[in-house]
N, C-alpha and C. Protein backbone atom coordinates (compact mmCIF):
# COMPACT_ATOMS: atom_id res chain seq x y z
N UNK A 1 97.78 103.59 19.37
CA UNK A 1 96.56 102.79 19.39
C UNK A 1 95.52 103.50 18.54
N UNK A 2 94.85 102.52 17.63
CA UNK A 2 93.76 103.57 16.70
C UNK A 2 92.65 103.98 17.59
N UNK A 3 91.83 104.54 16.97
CA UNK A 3 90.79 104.80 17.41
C UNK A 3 89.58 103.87 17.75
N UNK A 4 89.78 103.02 16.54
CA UNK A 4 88.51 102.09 17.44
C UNK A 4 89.14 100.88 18.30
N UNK A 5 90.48 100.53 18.27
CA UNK A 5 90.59 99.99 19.67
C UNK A 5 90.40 100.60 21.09
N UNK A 6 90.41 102.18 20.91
CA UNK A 6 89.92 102.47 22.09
C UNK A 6 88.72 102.49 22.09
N UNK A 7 88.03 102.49 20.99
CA UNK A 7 86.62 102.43 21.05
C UNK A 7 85.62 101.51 22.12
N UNK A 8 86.09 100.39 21.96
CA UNK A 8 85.92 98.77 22.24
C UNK A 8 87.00 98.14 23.05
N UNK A 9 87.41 99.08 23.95
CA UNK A 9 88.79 98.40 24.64
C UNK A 9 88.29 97.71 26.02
N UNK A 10 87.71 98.45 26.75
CA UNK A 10 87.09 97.67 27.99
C UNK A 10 86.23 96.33 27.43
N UNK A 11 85.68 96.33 26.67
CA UNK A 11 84.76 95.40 26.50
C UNK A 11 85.21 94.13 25.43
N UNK A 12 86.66 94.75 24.55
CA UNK A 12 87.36 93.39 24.35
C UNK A 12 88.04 93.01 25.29
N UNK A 13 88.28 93.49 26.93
CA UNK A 13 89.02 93.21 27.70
C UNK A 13 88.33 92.42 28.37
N UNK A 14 86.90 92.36 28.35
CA UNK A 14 85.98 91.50 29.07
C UNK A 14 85.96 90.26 28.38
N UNK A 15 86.16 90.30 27.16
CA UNK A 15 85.37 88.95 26.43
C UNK A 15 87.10 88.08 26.39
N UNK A 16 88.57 88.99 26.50
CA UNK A 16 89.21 88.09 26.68
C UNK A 16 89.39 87.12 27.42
N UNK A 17 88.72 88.27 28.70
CA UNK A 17 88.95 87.61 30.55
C UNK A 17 87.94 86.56 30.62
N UNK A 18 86.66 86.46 29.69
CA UNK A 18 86.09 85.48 30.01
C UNK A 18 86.12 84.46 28.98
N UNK A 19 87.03 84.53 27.77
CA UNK A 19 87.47 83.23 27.24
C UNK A 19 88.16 82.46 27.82
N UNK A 20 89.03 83.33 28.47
CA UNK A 20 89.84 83.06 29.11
C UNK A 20 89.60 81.94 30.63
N UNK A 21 88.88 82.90 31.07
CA UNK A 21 88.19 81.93 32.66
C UNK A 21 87.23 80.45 31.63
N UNK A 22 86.93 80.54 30.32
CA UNK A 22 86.24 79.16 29.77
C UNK A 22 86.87 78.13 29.81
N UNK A 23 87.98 78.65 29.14
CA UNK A 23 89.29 77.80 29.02
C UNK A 23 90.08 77.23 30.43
N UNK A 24 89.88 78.01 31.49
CA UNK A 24 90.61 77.05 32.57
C UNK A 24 89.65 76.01 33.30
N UNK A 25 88.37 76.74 32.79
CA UNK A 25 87.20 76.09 33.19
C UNK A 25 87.48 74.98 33.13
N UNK A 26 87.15 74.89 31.54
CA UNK A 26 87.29 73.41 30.89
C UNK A 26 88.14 72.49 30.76
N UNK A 27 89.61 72.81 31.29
CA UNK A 27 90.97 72.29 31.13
C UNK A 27 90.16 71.70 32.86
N UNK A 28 89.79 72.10 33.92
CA UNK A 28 89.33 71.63 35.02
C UNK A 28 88.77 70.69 34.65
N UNK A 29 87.53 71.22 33.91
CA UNK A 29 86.43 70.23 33.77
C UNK A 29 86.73 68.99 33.32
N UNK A 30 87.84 68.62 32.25
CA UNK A 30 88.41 67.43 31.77
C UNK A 30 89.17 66.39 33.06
N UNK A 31 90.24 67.70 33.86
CA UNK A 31 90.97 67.03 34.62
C UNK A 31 89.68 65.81 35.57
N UNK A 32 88.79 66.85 36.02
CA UNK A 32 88.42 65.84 36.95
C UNK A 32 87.70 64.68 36.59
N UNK A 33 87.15 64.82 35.07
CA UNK A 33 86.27 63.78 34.58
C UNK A 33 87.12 62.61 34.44
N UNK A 34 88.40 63.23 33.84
CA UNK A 34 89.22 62.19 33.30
C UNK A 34 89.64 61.37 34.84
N UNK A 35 89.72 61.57 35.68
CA UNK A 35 90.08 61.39 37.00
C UNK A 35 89.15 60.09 37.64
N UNK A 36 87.83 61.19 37.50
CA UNK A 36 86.81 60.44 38.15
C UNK A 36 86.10 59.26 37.54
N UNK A 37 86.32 59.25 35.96
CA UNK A 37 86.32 58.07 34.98
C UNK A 37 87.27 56.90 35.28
N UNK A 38 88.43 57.28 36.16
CA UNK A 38 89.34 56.42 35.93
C UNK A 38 89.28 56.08 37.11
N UNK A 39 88.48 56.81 38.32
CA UNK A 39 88.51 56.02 39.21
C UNK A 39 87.33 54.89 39.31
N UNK A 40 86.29 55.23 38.79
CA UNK A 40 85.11 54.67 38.62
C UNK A 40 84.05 55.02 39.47
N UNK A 41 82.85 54.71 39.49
CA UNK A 41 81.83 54.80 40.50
C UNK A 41 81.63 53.66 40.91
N UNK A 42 81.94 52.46 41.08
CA UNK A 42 81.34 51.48 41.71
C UNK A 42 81.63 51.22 43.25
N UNK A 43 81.91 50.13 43.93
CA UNK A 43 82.16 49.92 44.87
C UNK A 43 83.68 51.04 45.39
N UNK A 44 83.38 51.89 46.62
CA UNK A 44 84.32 52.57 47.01
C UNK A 44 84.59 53.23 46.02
N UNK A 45 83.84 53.70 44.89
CA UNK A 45 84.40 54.82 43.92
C UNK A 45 83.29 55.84 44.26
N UNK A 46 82.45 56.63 45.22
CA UNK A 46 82.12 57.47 45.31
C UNK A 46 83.25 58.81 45.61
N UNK A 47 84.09 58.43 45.64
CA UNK A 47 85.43 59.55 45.12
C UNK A 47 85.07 60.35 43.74
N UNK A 48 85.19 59.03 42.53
CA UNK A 48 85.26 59.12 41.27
C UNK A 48 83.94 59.73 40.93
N UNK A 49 83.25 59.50 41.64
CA UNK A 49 80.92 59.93 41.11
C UNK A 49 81.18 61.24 41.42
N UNK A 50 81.90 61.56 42.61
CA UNK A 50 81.98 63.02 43.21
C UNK A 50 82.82 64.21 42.33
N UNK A 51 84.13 63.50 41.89
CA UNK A 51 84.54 64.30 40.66
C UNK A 51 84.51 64.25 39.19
N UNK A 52 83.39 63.21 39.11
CA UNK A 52 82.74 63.57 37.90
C UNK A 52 81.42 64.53 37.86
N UNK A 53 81.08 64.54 38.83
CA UNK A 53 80.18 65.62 39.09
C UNK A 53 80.98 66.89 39.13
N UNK A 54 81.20 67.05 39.86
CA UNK A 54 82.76 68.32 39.68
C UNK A 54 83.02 68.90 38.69
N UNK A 55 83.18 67.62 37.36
CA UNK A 55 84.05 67.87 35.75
C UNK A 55 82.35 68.54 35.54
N UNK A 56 81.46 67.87 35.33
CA UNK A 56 79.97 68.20 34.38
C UNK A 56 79.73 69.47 35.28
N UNK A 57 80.16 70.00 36.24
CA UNK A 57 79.77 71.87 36.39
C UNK A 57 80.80 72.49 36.14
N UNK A 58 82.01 72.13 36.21
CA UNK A 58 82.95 72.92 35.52
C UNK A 58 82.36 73.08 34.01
N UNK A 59 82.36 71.91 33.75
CA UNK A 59 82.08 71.98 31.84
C UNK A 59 81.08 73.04 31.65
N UNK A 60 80.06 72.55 32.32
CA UNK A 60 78.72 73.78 32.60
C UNK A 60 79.22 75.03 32.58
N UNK A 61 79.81 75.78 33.51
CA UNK A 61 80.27 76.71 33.68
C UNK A 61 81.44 77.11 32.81
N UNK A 62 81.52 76.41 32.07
CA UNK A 62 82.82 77.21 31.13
C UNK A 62 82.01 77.37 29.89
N UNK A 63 81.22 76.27 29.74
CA UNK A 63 80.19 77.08 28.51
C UNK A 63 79.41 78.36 28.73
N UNK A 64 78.67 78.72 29.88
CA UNK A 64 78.56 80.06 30.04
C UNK A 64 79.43 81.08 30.30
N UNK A 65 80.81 80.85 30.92
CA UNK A 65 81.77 81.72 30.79
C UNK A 65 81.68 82.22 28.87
N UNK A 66 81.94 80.76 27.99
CA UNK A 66 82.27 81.24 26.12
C UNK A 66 81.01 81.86 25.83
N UNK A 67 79.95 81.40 26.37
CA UNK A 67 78.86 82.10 25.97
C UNK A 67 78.55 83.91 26.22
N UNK A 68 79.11 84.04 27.63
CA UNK A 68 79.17 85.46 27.91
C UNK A 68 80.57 86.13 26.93
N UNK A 69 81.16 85.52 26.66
CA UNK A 69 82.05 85.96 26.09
C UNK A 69 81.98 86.22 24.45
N UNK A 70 81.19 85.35 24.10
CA UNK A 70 80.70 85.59 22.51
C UNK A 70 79.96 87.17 22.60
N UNK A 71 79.20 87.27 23.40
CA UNK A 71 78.16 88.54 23.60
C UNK A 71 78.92 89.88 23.60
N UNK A 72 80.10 89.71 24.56
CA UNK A 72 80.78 90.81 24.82
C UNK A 72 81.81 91.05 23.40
N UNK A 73 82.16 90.17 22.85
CA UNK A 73 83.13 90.27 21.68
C UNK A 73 81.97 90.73 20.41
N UNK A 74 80.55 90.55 20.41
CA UNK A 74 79.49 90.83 19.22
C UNK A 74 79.65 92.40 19.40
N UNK A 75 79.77 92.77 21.30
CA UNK A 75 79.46 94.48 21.70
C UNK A 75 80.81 95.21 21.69
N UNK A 76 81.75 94.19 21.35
CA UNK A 76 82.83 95.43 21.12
C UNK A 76 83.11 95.43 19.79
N UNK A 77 82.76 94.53 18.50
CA UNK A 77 82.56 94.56 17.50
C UNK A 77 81.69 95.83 17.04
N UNK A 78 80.91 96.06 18.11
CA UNK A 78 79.70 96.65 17.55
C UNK A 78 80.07 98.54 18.15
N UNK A 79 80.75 98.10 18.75
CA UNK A 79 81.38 99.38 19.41
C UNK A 79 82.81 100.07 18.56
N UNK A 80 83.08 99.51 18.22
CA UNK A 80 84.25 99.45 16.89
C UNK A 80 83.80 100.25 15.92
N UNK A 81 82.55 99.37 15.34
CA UNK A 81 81.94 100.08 14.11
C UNK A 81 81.13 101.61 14.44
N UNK A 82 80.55 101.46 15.14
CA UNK A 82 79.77 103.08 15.82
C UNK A 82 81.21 104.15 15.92
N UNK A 83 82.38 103.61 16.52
CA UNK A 83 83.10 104.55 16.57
C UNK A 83 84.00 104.94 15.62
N UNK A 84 84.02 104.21 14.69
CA UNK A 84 84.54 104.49 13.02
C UNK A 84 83.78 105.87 12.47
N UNK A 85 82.84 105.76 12.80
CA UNK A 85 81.57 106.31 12.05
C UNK A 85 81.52 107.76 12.74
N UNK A 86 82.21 107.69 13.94
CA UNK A 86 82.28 108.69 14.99
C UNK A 86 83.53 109.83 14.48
N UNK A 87 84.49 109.08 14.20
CA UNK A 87 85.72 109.88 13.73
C UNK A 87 85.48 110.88 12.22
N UNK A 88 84.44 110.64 11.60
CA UNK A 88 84.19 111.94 10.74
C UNK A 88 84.37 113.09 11.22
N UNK A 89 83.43 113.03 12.70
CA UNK A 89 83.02 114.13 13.34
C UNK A 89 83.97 115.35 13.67
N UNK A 90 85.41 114.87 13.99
CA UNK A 90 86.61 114.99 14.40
C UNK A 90 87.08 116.49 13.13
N UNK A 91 86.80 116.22 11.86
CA UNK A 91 86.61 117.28 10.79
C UNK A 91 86.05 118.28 10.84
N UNK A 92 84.78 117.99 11.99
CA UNK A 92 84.18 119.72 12.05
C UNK A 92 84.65 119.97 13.50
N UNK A 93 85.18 119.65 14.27
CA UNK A 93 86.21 120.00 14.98
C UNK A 93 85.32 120.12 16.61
N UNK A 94 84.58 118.81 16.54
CA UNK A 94 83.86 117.76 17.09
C UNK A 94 84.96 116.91 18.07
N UNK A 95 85.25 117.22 19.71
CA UNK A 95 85.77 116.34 20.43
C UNK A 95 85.16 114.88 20.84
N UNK A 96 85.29 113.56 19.93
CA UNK A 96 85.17 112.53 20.36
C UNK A 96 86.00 111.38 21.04
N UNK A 97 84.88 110.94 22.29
CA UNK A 97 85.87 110.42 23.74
C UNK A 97 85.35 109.01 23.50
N UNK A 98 85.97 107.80 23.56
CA UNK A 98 85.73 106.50 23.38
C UNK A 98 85.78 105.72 24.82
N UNK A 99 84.84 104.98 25.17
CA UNK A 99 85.17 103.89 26.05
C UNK A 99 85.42 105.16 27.85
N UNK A 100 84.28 106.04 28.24
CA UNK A 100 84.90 106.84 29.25
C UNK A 100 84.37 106.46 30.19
N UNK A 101 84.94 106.11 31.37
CA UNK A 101 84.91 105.92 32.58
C UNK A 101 84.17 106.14 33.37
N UNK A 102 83.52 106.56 34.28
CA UNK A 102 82.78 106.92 35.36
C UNK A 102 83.21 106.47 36.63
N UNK A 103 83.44 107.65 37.29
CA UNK A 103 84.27 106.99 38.41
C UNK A 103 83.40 106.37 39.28
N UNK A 104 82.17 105.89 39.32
CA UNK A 104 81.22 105.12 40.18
C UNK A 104 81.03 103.70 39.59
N UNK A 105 81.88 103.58 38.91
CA UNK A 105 81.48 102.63 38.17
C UNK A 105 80.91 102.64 36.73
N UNK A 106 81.49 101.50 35.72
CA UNK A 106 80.99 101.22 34.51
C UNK A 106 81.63 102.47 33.46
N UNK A 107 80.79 102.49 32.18
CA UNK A 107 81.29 103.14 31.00
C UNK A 107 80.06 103.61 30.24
N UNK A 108 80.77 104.78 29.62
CA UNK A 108 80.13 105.02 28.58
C UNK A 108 80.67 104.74 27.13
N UNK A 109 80.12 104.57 26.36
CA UNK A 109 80.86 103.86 24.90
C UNK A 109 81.29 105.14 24.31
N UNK A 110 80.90 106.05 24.05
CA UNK A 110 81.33 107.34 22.99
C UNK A 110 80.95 108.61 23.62
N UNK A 111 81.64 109.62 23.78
CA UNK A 111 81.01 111.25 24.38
C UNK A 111 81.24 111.82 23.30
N UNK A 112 80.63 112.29 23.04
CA UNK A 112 80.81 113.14 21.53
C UNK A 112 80.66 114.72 21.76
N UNK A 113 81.55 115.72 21.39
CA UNK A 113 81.10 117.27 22.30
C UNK A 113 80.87 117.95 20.77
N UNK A 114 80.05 118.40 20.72
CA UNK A 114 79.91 119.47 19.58
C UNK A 114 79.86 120.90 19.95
N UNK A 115 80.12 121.91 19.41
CA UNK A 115 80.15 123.21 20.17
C UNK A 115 78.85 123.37 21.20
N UNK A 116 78.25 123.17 21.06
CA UNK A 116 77.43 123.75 22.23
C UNK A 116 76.30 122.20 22.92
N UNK A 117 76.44 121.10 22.35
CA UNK A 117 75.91 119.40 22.74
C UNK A 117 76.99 118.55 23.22
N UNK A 118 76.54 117.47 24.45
CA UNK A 118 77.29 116.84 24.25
C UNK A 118 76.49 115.33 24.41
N UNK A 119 77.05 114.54 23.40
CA UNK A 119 75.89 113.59 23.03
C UNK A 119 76.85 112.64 24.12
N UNK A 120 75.71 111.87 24.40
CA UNK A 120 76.45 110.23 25.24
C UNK A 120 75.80 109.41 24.46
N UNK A 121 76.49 108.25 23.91
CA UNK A 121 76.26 107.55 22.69
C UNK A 121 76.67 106.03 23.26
N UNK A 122 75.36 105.31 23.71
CA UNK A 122 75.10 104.25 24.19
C UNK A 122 75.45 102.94 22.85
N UNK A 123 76.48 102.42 22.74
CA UNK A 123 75.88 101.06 21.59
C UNK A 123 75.51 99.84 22.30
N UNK A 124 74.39 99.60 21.02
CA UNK A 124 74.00 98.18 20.82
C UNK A 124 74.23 97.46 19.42
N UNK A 125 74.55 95.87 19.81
CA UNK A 125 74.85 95.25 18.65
C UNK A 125 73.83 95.64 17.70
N UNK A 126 72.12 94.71 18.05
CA UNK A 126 71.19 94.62 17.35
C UNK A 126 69.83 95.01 17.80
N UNK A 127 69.46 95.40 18.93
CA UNK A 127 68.58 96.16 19.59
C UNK A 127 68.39 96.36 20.97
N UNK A 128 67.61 97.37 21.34
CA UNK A 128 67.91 97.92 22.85
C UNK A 128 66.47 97.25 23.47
N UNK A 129 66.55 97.52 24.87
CA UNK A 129 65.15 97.02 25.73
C UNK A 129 65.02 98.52 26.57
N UNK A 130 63.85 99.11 27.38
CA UNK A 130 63.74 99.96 28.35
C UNK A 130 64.66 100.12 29.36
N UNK A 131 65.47 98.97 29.71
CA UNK A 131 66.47 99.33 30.39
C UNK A 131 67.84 99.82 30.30
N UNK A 132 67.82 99.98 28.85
CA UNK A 132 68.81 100.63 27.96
C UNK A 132 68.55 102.35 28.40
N UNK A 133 66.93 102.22 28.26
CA UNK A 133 66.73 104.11 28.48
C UNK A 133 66.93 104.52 29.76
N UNK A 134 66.65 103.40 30.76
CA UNK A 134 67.33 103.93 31.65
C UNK A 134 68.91 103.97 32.93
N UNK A 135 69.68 102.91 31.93
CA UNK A 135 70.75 103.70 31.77
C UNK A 135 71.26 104.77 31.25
N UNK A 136 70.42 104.90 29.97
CA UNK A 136 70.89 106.02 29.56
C UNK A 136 70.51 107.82 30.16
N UNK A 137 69.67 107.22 31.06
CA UNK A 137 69.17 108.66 32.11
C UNK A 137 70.62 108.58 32.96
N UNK A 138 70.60 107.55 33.82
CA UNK A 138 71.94 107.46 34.66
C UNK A 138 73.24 108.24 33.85
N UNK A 139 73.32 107.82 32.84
CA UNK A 139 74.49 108.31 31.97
C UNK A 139 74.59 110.02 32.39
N UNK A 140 73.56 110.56 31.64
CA UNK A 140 73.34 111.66 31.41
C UNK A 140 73.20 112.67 32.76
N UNK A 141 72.93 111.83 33.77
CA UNK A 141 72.89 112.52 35.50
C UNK A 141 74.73 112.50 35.80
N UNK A 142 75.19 111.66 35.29
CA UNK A 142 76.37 111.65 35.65
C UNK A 142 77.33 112.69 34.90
N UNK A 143 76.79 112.73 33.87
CA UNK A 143 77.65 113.71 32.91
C UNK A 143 77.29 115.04 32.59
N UNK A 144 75.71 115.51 33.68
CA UNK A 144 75.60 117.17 33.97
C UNK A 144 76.61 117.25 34.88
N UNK A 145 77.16 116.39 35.89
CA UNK A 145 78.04 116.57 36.98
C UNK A 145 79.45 116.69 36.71
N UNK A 146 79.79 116.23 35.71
CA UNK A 146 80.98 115.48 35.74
C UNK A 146 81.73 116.85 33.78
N UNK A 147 80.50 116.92 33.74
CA UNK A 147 81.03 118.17 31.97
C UNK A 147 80.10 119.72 32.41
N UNK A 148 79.81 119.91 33.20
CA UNK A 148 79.29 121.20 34.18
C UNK A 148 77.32 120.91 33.14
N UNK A 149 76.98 121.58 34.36
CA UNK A 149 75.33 121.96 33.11
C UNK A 149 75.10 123.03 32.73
N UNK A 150 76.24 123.91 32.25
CA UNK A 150 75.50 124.83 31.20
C UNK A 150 75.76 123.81 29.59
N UNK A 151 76.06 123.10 29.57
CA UNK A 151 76.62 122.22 28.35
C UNK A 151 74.85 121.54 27.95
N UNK A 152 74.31 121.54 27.37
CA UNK A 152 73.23 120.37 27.18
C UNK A 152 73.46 119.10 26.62
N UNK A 153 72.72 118.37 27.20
CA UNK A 153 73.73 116.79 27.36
C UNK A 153 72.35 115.81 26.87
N UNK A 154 72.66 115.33 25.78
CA UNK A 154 71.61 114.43 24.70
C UNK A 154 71.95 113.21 25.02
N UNK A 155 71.30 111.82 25.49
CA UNK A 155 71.67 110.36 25.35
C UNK A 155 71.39 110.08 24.15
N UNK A 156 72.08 108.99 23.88
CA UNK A 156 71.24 108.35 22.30
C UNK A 156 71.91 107.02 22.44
N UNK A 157 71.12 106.23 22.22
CA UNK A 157 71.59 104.58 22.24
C UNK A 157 71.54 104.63 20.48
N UNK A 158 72.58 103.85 20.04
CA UNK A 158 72.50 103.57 18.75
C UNK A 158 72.92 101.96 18.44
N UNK A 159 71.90 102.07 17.30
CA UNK A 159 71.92 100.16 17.17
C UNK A 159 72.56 100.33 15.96
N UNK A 160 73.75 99.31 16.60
CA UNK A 160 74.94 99.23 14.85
C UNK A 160 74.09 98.44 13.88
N UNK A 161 73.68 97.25 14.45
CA UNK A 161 73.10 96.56 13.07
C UNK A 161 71.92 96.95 12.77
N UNK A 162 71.29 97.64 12.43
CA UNK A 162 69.86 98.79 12.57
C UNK A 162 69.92 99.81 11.68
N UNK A 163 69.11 99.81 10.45
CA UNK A 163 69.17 100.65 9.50
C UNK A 163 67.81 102.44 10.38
N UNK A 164 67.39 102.14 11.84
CA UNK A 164 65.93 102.27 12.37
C UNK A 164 66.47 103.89 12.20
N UNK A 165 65.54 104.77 11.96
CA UNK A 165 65.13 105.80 11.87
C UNK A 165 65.57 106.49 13.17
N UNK A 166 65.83 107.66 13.26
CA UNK A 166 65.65 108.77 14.64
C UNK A 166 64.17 108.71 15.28
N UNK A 167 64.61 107.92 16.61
CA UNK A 167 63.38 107.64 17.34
C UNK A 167 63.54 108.76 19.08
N UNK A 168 62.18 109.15 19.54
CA UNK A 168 62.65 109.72 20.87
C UNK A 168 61.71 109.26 21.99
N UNK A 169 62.47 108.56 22.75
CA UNK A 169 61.58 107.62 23.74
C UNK A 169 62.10 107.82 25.12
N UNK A 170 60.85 108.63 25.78
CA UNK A 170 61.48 108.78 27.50
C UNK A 170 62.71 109.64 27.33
N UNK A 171 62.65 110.68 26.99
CA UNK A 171 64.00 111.93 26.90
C UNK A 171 65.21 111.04 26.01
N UNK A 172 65.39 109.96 25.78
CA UNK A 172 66.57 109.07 25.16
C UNK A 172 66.55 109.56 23.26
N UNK A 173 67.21 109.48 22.59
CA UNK A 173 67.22 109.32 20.85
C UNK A 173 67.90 107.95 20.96
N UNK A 174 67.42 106.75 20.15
CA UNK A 174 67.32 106.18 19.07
C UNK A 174 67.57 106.20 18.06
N UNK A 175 68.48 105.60 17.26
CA UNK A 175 68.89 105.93 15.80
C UNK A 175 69.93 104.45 15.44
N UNK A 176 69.66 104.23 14.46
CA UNK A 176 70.32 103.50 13.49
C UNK A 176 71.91 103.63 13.13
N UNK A 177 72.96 102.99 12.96
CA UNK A 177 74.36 103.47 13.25
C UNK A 177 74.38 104.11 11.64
N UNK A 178 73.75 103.85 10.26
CA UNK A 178 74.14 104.54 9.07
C UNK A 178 73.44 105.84 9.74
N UNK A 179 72.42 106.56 10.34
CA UNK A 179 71.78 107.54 10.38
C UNK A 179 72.45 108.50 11.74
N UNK A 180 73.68 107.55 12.30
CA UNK A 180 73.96 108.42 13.31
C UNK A 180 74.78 110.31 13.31
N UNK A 181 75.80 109.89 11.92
CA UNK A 181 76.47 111.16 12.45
C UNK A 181 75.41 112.03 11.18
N UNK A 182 74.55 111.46 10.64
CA UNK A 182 73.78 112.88 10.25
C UNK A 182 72.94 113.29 11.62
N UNK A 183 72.12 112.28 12.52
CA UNK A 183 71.54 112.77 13.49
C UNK A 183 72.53 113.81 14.21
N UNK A 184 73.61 113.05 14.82
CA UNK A 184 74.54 114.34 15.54
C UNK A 184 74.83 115.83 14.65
N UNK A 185 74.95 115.68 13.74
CA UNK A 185 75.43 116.80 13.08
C UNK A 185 74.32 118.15 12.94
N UNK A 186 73.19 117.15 12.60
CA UNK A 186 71.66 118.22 12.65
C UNK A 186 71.19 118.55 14.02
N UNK A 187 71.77 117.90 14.80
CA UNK A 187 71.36 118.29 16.28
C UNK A 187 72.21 118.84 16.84
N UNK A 188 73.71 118.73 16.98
CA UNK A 188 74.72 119.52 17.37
C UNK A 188 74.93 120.77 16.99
């Protein structure tokens, strides 16, 4: 398996599972319309009114199933490319970890260890909000525990589609995915 499928592996696993749940959605959503069309609504067809109502929230709901699923397929796209960009690092003899676990739950997208840093490398497609920074505190509480704390442990959310400068907001770095592995490299 290359590297950036592990990069982006949980999170193309999400956007399959929820094309996936669109699609039975909507194969529902037809059955019952087609059903409840054919039974009719008129006299003694409140059967048919009832599962056509049925079909129009299935349908509903399978468009937000494709819709969550477009999002998650933009973030493992976007997780792909950050971790391309990551495998330089691997040359100066830089351990990079893709897609890592937390056993409480959820992920981190990239751990990156440089001899004496170890960066946690948050992606975003196209930009972050404050609650990005503070996951990315959570991150970093989890990973003095979990990589010991004599290690010093840097977050950095990086925006793939984002040419943005090295920014430092609330203990977090900010950076642009062309500006990332010079940031790691000058900081590691």
């Amino acid at each position: 398996m290359s590297a950036n499928m592990i990069a982006e592996k949980s999170v193309r696993q999400t956007f399959r599972r929820l094309y996936k749940e669109a699609g039975w959605r909507a194969l529902g959503s037809a059955v019952l319309l087609a059903i409840g069309l054919a039974l009719g609504v008129g006299a003694g067809g409140g059967f048919g009114a009832l599962l056509i109502a049925g079909g129009l929230l299935a349908g509903n709901e399978a468009r937000g199933r494709a819709r969550s699923a477009r999002r998650f397929k933009i973030g493992a796209i976007a997780e792909e490319r950050v971790g391309s960009r990551l495998l330089a690092l691997e040359a100066w003899g830089w351990l990079v970890e893709h897609d890592v676990q937390k056993r409480d739950g959820g992920n981190i997208d990239h751990v990156v260890h440089s001899p004496a840093v170890t960066f946690l490398i948050d992606t975003k497609a196209s930009k972050w909000d404050y609650r990005d920074i503070a996951q990315a505190h959570r991150h970093a509480k989890w990973a003095a525990r979990h990589y010991g704390g004599q290690r010093e442990i840097v977050p950095v959310i990086c925006v793939q589609g984002s040419s943005r400068r090295v920014d430092f907001i609330d203990g977090v770095y900010t950076v642009g995915a062309p500006q990332l592995k010079d940031f790691l490299l000058d900081r590691g």
